[in-house]
Protein backbone atom coordinates (compact mmCIF):
# COMPACT_ATOMS: atom_id res chain seq x y z
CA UNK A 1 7.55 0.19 10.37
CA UNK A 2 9.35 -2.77 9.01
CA UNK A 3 12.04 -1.06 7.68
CA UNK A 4 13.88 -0.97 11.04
CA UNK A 5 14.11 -4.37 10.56
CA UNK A 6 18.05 -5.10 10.22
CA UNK A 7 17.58 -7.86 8.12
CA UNK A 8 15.68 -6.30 5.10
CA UNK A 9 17.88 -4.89 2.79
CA UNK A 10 17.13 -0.64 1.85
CA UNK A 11 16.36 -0.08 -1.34
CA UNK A 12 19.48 1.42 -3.04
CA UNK A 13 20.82 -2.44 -1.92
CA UNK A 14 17.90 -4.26 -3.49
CA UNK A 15 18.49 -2.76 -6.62
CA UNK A 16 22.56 -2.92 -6.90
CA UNK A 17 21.67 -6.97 -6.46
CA UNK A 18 18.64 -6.94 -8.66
CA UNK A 19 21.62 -5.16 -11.57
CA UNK A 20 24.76 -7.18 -10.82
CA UNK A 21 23.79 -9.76 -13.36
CA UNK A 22 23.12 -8.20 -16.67
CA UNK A 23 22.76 -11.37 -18.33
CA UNK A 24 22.59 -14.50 -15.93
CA UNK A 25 25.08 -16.94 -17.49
CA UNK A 26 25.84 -19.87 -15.24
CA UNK A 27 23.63 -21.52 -12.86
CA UNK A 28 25.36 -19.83 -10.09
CA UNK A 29 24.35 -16.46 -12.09
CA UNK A 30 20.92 -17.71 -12.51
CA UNK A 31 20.42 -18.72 -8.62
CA UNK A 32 22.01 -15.02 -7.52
CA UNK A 33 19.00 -12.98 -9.93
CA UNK A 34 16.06 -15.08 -8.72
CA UNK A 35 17.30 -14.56 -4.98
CA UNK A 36 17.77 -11.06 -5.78
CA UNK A 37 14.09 -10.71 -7.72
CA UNK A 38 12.58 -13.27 -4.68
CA UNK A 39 14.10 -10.05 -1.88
CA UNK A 40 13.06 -7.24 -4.22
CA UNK A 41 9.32 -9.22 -4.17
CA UNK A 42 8.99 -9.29 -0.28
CA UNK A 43 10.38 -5.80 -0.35
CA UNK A 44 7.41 -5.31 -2.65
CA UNK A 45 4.89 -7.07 -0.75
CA UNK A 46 5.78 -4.67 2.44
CA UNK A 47 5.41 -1.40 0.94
CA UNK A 48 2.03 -2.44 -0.89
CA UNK A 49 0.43 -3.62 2.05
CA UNK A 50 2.55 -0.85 4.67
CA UNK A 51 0.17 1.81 2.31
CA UNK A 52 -3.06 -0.07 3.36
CA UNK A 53 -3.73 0.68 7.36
CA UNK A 54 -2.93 4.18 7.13
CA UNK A 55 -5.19 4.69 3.24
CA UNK A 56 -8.02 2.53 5.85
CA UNK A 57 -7.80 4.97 8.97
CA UNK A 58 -8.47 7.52 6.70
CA UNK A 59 -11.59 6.35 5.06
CA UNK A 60 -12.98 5.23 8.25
CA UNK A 61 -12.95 8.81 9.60
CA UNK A 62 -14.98 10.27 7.19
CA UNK A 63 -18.42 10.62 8.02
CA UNK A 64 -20.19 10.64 5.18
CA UNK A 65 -19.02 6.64 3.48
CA UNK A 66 -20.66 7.64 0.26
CA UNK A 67 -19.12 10.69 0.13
CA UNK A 68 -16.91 11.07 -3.65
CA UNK A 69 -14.07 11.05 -1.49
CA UNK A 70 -15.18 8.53 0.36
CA UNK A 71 -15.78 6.32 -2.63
CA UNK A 72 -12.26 7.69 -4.06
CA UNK A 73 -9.97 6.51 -1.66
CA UNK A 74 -12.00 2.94 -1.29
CA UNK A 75 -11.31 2.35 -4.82
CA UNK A 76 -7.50 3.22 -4.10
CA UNK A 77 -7.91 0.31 -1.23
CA UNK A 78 -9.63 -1.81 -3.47
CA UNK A 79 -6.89 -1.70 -5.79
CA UNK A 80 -3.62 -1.68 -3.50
CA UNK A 81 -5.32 -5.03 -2.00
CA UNK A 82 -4.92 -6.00 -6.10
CA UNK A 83 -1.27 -4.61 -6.14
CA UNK A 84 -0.39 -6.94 -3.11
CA UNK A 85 -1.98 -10.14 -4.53
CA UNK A 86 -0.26 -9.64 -7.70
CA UNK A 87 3.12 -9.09 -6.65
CA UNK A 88 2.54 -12.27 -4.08
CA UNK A 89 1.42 -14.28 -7.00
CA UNK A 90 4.87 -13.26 -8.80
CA UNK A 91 7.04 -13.85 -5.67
CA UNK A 92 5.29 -17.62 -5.40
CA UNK A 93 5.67 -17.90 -9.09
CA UNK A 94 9.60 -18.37 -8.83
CA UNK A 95 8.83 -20.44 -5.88
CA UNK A 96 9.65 -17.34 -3.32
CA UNK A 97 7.25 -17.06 -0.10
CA UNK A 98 5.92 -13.76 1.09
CA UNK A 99 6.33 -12.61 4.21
CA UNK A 100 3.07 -10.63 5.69
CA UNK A 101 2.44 -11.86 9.20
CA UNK A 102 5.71 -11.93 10.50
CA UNK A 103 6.73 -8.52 9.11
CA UNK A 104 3.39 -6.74 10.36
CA UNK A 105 3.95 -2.57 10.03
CA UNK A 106 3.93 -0.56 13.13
CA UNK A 107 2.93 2.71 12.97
CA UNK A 108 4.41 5.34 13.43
CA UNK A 109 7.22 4.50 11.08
CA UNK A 110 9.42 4.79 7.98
CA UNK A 111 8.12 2.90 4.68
CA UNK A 112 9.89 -0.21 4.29
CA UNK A 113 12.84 -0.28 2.10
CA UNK A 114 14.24 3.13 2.70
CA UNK A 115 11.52 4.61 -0.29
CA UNK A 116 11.10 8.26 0.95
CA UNK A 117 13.42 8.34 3.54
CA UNK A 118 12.83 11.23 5.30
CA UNK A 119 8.47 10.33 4.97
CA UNK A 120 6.84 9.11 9.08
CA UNK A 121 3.55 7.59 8.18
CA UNK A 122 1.29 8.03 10.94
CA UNK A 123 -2.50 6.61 11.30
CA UNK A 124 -4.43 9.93 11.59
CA UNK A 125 -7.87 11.14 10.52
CA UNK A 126 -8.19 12.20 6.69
CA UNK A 127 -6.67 15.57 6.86
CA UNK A 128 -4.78 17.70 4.36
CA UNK A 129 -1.46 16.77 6.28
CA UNK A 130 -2.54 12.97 5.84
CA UNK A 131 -2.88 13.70 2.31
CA UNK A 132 0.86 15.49 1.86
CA UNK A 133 1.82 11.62 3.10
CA UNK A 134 -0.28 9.89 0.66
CA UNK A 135 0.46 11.98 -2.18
CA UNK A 136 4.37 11.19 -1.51
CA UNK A 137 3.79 7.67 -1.34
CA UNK A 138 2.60 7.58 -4.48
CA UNK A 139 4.77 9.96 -5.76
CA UNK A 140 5.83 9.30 -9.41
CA UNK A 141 10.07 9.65 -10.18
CA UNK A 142 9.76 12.34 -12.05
CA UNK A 143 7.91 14.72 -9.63
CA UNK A 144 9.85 15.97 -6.89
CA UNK A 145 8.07 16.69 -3.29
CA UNK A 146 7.38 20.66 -3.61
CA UNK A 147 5.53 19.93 -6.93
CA UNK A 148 3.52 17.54 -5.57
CA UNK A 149 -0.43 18.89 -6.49
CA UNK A 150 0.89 21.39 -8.99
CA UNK A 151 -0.58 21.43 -12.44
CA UNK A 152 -0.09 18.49 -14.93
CA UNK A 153 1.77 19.95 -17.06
CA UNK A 154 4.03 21.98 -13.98
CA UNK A 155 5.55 18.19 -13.07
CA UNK A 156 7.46 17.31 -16.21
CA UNK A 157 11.47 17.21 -16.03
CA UNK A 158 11.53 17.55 -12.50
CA UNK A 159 13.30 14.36 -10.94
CA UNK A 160 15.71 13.95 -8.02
CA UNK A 161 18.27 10.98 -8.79
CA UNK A 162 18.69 10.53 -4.99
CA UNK A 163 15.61 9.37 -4.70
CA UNK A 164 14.34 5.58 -4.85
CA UNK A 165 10.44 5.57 -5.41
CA UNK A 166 7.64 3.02 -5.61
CA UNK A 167 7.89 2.98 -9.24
CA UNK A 168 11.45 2.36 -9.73
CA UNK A 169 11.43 -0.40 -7.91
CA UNK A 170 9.07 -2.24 -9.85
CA UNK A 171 10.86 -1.05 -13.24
CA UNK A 172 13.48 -2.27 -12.03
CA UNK A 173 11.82 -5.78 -10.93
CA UNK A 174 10.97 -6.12 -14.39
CA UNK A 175 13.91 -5.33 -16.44
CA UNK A 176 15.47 -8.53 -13.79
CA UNK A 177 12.51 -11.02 -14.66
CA UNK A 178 13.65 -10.01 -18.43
CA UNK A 179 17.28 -11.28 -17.89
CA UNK A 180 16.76 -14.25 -15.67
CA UNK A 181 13.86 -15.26 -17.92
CA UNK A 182 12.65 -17.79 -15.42
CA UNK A 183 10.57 -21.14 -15.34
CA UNK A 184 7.32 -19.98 -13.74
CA UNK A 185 5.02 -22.05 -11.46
CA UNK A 186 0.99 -22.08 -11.11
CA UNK A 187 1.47 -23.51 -7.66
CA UNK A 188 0.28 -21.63 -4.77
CA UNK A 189 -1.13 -18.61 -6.83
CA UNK A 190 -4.37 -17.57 -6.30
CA UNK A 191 -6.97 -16.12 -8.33
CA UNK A 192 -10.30 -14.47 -8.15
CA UNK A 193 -11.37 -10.92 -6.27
CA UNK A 194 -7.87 -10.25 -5.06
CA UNK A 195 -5.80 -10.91 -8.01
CA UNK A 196 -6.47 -10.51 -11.85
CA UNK A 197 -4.01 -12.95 -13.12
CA UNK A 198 -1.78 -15.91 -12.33
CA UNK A 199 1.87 -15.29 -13.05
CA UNK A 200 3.02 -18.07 -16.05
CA UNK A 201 5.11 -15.73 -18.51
CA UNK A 202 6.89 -12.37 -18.69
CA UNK A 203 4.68 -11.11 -20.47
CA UNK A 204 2.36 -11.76 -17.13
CA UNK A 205 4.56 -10.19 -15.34
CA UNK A 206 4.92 -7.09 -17.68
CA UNK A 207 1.26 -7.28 -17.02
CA UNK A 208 0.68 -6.97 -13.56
CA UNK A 209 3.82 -4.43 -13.11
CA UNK A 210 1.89 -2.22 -15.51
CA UNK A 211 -1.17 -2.28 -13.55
CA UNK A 212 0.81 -1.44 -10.31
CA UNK A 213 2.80 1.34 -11.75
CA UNK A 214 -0.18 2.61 -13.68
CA UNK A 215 -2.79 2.74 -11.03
CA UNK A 216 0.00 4.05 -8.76
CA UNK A 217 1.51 6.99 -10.66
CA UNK A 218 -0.60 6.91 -13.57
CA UNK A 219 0.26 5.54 -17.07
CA UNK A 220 3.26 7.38 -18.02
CA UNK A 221 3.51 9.76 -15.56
CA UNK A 222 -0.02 11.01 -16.91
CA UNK A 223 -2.80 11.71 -14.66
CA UNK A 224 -4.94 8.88 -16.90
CA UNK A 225 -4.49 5.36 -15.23
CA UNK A 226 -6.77 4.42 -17.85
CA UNK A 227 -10.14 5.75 -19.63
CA UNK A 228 -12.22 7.80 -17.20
CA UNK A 229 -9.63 6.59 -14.28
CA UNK A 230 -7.00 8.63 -12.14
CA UNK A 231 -4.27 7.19 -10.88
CA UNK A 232 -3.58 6.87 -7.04
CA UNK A 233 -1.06 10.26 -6.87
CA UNK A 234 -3.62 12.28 -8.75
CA UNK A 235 -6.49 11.02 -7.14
CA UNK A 236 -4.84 12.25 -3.75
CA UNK A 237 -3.96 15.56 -5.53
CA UNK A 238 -7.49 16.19 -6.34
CA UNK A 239 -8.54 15.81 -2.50
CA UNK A 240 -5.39 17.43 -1.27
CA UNK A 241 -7.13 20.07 -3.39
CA UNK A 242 -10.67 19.45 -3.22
CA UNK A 243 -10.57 19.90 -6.93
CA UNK A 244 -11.93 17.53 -9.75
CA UNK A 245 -9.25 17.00 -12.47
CA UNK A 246 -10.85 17.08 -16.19
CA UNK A 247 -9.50 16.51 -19.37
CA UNK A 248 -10.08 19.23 -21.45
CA UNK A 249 -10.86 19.03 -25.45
CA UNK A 250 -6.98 19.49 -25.83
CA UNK A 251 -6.68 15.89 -24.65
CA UNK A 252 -4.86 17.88 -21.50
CA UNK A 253 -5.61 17.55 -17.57
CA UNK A 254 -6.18 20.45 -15.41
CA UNK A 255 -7.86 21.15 -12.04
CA UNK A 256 -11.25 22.40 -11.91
CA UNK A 257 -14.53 22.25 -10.39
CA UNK A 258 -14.79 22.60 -6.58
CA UNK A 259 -15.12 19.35 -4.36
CA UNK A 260 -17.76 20.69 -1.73
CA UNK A 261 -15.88 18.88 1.66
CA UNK A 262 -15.06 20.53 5.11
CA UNK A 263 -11.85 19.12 6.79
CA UNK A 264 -13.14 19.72 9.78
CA UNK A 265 -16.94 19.22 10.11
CA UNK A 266 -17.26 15.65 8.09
CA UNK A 267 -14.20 14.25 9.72
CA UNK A 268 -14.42 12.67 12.90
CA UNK A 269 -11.59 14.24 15.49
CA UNK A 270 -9.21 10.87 15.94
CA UNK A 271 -6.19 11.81 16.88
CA UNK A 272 -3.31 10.10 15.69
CA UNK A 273 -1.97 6.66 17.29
CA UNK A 274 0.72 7.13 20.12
CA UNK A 275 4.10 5.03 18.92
CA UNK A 276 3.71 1.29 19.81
CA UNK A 277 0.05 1.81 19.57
CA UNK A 278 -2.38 2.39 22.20
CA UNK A 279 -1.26 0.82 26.28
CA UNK A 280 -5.62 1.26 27.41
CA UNK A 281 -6.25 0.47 31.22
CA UNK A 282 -9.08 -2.46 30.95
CA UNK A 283 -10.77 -0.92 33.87
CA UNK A 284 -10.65 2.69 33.30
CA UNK A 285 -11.30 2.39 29.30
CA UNK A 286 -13.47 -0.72 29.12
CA UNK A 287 -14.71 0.49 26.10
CA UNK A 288 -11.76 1.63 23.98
CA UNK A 289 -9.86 -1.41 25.44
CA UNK A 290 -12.51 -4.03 23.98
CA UNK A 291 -12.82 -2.55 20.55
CA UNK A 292 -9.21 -2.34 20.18
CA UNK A 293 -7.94 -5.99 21.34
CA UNK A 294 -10.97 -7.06 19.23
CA UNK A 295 -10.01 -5.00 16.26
CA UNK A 296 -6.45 -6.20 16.44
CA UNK A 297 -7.50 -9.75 16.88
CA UNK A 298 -9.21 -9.46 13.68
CA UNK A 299 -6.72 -7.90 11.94
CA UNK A 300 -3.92 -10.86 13.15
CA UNK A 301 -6.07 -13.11 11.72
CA UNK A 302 -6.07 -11.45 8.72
CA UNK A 303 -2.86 -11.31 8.15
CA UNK A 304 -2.57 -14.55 8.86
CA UNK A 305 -5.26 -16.32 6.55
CA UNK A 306 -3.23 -13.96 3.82
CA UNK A 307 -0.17 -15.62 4.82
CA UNK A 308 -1.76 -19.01 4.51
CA UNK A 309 -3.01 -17.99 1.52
CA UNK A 310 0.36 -17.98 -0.61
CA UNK A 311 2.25 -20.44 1.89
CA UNK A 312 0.27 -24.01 1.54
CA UNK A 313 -1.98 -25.57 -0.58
CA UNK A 314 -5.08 -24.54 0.59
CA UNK A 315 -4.41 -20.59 -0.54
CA UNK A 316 -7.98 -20.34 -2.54
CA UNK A 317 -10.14 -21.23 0.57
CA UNK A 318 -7.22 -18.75 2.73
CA UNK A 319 -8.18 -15.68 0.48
CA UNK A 320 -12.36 -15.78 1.17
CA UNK A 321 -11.65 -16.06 4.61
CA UNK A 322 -9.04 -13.06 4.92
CA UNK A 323 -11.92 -11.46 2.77
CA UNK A 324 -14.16 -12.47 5.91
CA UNK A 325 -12.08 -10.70 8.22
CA UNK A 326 -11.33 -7.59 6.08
CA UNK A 327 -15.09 -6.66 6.16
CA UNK A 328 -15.24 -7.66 10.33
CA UNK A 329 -12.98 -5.26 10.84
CA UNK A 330 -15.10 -2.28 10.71
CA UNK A 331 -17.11 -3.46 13.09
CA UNK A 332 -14.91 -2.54 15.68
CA UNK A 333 -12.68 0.58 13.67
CA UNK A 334 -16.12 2.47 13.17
CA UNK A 335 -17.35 2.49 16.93
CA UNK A 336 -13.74 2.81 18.37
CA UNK A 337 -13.58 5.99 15.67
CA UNK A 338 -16.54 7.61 17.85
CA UNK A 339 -15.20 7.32 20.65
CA UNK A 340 -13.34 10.03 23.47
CA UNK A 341 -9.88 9.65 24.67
CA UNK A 342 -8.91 11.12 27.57
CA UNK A 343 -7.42 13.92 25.59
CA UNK A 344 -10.31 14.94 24.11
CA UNK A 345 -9.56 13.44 20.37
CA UNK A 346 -10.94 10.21 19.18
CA UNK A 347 -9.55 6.68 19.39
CA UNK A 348 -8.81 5.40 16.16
CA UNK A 349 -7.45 1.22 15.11
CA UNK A 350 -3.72 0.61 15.55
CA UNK A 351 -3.23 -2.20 13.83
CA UNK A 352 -0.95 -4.33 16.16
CA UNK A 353 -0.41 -7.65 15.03
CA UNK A 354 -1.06 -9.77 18.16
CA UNK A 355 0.72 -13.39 18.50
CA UNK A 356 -1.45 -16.02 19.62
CA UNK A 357 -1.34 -16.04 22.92
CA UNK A 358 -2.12 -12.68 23.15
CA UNK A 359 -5.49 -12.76 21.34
């Protein structure tokens, strides 16, 4: 993924700038934090939308789309694609630019940033291994990896200080917007099915950071994102499980009733994506080979029109038409998911951004 990129700081780096200042004095001071906050936001905007091909290859493979899980892990799309507008809207708001097309993912790869260092995200079918890397993405601080679908009320006061996760990064965002106390600017945000709020206080941003950590981990480190709502890490745990979580008259959450779901027989067999994606033979796979250039031709131009969307002036007409191409792409991930390799396992998308000359 992008973190092999030698120009994006790791994590641990991020957040030593993101500290140096505690209180921005001087304009020199002031000019350091928001540079620091601006890298911290791109840093951001990769790992929200690095979670979003893999959480899509896995909801594709299901057979059944109105399946519970089915609908459960859509919603968990629905909502990183929130996540990633908001923290673009915050990056533009101190007059920073986000960078999506030109730092496309590759998969297989690292999450950007260094967050989980030792975690490979592959594109695979929805699996209970897929599911061990989906519950560590959204792995709250204080829950170390061997405790990861344990029992509520197994996680608490287990935390690994090593560690740099999804949530301390954006804690640690928003104790920087709290020093540096910026000016904030309407220009280029957007608004509407993607994003909840424009950006034009602190309390704004306090805000949308508590959405993201909240729908993420849960609202403090509680299974409850909010009433009748599980956060992301629990709503993996319960399929990890194939268990329904309920909240019993105690006001606690436990695991319970049986999700009725075969692993096997309502997935369909994709195999995972090769490194560097798929090299198909246009005459010997004709098939696979069109669905996957068009797939990935799509997908470049959405990444694009969501580039365009927080880079000019036009960024309200950019987001319907990234919207366009989100829903075109499963016209080519759902046939290409049917379909034989050579090896016996299904094809599946691989998400290559394609420049233009290559489309």
């Amino acid at each position: 993924m992008t973190s092999s990129d030698p120009q994006q700081p790791a994590l641990p780096e991020l957040v030593t700038q993101l500290l140096a200042a505690e209180q921005p004095a001087t304009p020199a001071d002031k000019a350091t934090q928001r540079d620091a906050i601006i890298a911290a936001l791109n840093g951001a905007v990769l790992l929200e939308f690095a979670t979003i091909p893999p959480y899509l290859t896995a909801l594709w493979t299901i057979k059944d789309e109105r399946h519970p899980l089915a609908n459960s892990l859509r919603n968990i799309l629905q909502e990183e694609m929130l996540h990633l507008a908001l923290v673009c809207n915050m990056l533009v708001s101190i007059g920073g630019e986000p960078q999506i097309s030109s730092a496309a993912p590759t998969y297989p790869g690292k999450l950007p940033l260094g967050v989980h260092p030792e975690l490979i995200v592959p594109l695979g079918r929805f699996s209970k291994r897929m599911l061990d890397v989906f519950i560590e993405i959204e792995r709250p601080k204080d829950v170390s990896p061997d405790q990861a679908i344990l029992q509520p009320e197994e996680h608490e006061g287990a935390e690994d200080e090593a560690e740099y996760t999804i949530g301390q990064l954006y804690g640690t965002i928003l104790e920087s917007f709290r020093q540096l106390d910026p000016e904030f600017s309407q220009d280029r945000q957007v608004t509407g099915p993607l994003a909840w709020i424009p950006i034009l206080s602190l309390e704004d941003v306090e805000k949308a950071i508590e959405i993201i950590e909240r729908q993420g981990e849960g609202s403090t480190g509680k299974p409850e994102e909010r009433r009748g709502y599980l956060a992301h890490y629990w709503r993996f745990a319960e399929m990890r499980r194939l268990q329904r979580m309920e909240k019993g008259a105690d006001g606690k959450w436990s695991f319970g009733a049986a999700i009725e779901f075969d692993f096997e027989a309502d997935v369909w067999p994709t195999g995972d994506v090769p490194e560097g994606g798929y090299q198909l033979d246009a005459a010997s796979e004709p098939d696979a080979h069109h669905l996957l250039h068009q797939f990935n031709i799509t997908y470049s131009k959405l990444l694009d029109y969501l580039q365009a969307t927080w880079s000019g002036p036009a960024g309200q007409a950019m987001i319907l038409k990234a919207l366009e191409e989100m829903f075109e792409l499963e016209k080519y991930a759902k046939p290409l998911i049917r379909l034989r390799r050579p090896d016996g396992q299904n094809y599946s998308p691989d998400f290559r951004y394609l420049l233009p000359d290559e489309r």
